[in-house]
PDB file of N, CA and C in Angstrom:
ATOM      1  N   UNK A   1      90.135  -6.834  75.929  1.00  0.00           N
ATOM      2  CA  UNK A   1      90.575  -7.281  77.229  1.00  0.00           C
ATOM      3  C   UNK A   1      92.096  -7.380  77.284  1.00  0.00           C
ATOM      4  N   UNK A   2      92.655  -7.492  76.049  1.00  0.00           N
ATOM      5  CA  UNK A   2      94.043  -7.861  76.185  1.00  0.00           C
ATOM      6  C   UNK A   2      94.908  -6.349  76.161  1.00  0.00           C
ATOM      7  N   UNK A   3      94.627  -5.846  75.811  1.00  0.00           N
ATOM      8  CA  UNK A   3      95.018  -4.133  75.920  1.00  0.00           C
ATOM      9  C   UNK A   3      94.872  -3.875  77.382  1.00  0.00           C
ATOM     10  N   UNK A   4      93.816  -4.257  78.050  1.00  0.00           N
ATOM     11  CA  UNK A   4      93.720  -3.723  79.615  1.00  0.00           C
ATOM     12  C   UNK A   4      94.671  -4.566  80.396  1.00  0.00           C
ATOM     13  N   UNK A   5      94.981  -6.209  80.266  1.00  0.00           N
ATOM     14  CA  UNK A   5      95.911  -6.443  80.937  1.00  0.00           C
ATOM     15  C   UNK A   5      97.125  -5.927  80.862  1.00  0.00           C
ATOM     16  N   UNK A   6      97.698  -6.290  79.569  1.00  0.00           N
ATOM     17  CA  UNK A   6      98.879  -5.192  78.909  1.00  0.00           C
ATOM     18  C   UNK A   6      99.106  -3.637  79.807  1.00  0.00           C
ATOM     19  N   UNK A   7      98.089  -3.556  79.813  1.00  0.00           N
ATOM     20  CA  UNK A   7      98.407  -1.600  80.669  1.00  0.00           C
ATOM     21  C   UNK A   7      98.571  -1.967  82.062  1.00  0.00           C
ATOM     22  N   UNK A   8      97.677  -3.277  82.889  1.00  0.00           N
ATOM     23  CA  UNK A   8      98.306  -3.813  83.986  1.00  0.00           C
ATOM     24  C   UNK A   8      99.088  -4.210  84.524  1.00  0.00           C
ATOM     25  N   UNK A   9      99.863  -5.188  83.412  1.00  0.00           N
ATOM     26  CA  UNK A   9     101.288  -5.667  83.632  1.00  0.00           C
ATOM     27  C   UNK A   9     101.965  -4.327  83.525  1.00  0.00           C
ATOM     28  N   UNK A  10     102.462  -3.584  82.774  1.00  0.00           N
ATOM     29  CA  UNK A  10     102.604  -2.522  82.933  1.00  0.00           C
ATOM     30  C   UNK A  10     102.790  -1.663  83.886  1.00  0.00           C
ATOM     31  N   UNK A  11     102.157  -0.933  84.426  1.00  0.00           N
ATOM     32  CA  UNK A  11     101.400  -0.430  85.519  1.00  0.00           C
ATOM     33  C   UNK A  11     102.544  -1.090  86.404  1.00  0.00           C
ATOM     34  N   UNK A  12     102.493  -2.574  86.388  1.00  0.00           N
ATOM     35  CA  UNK A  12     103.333  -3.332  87.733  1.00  0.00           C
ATOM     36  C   UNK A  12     104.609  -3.342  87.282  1.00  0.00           C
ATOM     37  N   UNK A  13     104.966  -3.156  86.387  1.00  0.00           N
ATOM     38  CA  UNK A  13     106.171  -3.274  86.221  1.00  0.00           C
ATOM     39  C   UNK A  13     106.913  -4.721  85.390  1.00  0.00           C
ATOM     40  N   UNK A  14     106.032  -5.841  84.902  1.00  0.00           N
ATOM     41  CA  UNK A  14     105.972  -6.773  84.848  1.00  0.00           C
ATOM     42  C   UNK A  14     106.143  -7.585  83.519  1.00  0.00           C
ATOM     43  N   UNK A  15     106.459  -6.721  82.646  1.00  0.00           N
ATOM     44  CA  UNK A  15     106.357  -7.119  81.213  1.00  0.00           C
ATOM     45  C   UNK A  15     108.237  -7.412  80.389  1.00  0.00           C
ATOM     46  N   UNK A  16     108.889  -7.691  81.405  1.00  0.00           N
ATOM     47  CA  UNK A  16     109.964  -7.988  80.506  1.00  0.00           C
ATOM     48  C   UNK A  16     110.693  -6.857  80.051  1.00  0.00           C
ATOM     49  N   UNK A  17     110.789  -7.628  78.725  1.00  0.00           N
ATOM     50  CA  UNK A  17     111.361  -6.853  77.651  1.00  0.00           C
ATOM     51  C   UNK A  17     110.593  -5.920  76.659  1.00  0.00           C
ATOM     52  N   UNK A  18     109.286  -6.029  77.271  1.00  0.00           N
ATOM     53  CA  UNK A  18     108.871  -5.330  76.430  1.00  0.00           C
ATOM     54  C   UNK A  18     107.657  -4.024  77.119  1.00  0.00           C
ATOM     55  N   UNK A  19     108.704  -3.844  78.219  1.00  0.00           N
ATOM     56  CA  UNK A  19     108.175  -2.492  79.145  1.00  0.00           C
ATOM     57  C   UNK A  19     108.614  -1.307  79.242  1.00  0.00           C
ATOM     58  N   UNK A  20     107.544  -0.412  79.390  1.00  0.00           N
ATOM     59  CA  UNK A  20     108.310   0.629  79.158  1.00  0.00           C
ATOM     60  C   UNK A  20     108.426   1.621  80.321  1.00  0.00           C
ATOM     61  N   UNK A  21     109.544   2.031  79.994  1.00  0.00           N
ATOM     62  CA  UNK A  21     110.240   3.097  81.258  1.00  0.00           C
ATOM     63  C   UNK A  21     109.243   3.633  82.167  1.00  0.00           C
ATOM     64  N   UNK A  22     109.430   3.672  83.487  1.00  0.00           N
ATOM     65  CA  UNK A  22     108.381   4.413  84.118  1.00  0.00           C
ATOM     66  C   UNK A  22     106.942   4.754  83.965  1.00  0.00           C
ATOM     67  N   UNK A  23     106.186   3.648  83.435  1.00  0.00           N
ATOM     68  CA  UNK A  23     104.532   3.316  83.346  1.00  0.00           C
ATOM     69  C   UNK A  23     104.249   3.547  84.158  1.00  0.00           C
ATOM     70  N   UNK A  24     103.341   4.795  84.531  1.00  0.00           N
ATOM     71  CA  UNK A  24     102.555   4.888  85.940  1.00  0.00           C
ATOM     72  C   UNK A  24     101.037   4.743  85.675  1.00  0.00           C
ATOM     73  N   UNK A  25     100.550   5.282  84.576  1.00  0.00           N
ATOM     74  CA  UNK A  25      98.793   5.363  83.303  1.00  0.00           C
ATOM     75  C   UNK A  25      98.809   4.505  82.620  1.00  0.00           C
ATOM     76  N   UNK A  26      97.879   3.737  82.371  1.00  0.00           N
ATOM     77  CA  UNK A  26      97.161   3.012  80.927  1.00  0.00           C
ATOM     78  C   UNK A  26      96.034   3.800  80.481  1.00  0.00           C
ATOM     79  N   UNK A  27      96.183   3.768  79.247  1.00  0.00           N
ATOM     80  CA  UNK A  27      94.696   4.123  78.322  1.00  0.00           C
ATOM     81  C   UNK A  27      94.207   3.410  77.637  1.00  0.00           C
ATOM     82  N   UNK A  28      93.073   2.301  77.730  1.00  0.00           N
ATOM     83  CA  UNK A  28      92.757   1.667  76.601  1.00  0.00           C
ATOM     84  C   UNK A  28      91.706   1.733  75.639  1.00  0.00           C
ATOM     85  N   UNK A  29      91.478   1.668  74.681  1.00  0.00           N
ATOM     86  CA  UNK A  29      90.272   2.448  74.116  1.00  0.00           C
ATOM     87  C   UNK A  29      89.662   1.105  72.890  1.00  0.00           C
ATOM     88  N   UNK A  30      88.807   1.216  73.269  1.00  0.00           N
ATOM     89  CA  UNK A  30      87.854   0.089  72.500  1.00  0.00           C
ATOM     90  C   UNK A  30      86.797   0.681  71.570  1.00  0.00           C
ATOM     91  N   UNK A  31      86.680   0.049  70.081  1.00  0.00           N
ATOM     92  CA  UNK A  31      85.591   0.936  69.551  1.00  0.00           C
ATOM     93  C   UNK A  31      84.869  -0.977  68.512  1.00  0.00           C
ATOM     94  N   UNK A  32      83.608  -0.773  68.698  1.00  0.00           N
ATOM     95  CA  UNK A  32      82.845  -1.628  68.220  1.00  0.00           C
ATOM     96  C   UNK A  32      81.798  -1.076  66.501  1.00  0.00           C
ATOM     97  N   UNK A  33      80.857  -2.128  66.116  1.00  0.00           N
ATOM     98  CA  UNK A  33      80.322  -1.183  65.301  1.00  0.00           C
ATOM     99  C   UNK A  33      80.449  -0.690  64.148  1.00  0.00           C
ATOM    100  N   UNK A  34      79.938  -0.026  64.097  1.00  0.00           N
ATOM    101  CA  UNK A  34      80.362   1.107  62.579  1.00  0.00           C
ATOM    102  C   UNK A  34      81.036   2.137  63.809  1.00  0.00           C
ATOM    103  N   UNK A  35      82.068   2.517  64.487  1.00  0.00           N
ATOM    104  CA  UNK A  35      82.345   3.356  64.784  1.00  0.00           C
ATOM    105  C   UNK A  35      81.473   4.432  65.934  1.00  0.00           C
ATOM    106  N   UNK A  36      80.194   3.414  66.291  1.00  0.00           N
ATOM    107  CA  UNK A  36      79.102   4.147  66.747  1.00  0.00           C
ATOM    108  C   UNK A  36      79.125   3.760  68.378  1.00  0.00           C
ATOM    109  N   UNK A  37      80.021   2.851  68.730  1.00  0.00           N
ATOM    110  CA  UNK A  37      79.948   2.414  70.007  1.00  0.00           C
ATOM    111  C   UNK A  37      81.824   2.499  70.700  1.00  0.00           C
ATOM    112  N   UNK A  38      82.049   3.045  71.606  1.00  0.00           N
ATOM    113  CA  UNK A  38      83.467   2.935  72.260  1.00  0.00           C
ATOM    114  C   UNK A  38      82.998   2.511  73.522  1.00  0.00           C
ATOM    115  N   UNK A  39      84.374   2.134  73.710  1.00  0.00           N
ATOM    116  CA  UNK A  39      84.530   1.954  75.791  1.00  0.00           C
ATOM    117  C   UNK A  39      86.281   2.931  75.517  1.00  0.00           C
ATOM    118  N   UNK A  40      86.138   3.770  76.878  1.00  0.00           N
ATOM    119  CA  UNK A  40      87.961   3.684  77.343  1.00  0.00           C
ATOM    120  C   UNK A  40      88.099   3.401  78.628  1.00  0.00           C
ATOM    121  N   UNK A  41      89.375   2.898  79.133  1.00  0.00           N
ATOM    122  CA  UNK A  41      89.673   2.339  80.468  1.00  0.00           C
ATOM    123  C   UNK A  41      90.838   3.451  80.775  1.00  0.00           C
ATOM    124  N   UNK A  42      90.924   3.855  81.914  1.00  0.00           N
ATOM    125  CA  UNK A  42      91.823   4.735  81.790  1.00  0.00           C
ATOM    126  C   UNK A  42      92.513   3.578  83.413  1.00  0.00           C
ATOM    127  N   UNK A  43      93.404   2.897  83.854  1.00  0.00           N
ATOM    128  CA  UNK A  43      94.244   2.262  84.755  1.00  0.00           C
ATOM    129  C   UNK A  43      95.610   4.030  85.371  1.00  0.00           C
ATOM    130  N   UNK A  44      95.623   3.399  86.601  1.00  0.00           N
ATOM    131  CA  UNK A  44      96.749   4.154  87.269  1.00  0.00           C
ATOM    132  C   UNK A  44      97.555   3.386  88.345  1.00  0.00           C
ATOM    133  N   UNK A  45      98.318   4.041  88.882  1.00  0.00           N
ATOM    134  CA  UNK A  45      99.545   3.320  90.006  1.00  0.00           C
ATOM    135  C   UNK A  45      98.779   4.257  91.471  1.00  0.00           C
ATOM    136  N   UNK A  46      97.911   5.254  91.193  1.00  0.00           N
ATOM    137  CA  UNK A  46      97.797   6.187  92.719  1.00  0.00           C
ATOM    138  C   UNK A  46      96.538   4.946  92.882  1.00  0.00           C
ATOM    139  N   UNK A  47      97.009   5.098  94.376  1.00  0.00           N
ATOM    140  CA  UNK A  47      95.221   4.746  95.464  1.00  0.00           C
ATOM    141  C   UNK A  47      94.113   5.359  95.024  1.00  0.00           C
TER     142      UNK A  47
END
């Protein structure tokens, strides 16, 4: 969950010092398991 906010703040522009240039995408990728289960979130700036 904390990777997806991170790409949100992001995304907004909102992270300080520790943002990076022109964020318009997040990718976040989650893996559980032995390696046998993922999620990815893919976040954007378009409508």
């Amino acid at each position: 969950m904390a990777q997806v906010v991170e790409a949100f703040s992001q995304i907004r522009k909102e992270c300080g010092g520790r943002q990076v240039k022109d964020a318009r995408t997040g990718l976040c990728l989650s893996m559980s398991g032995f390696g046998n289960s993922a999620a990815v979130t893919v976040l954007g700036d378009e409508p």
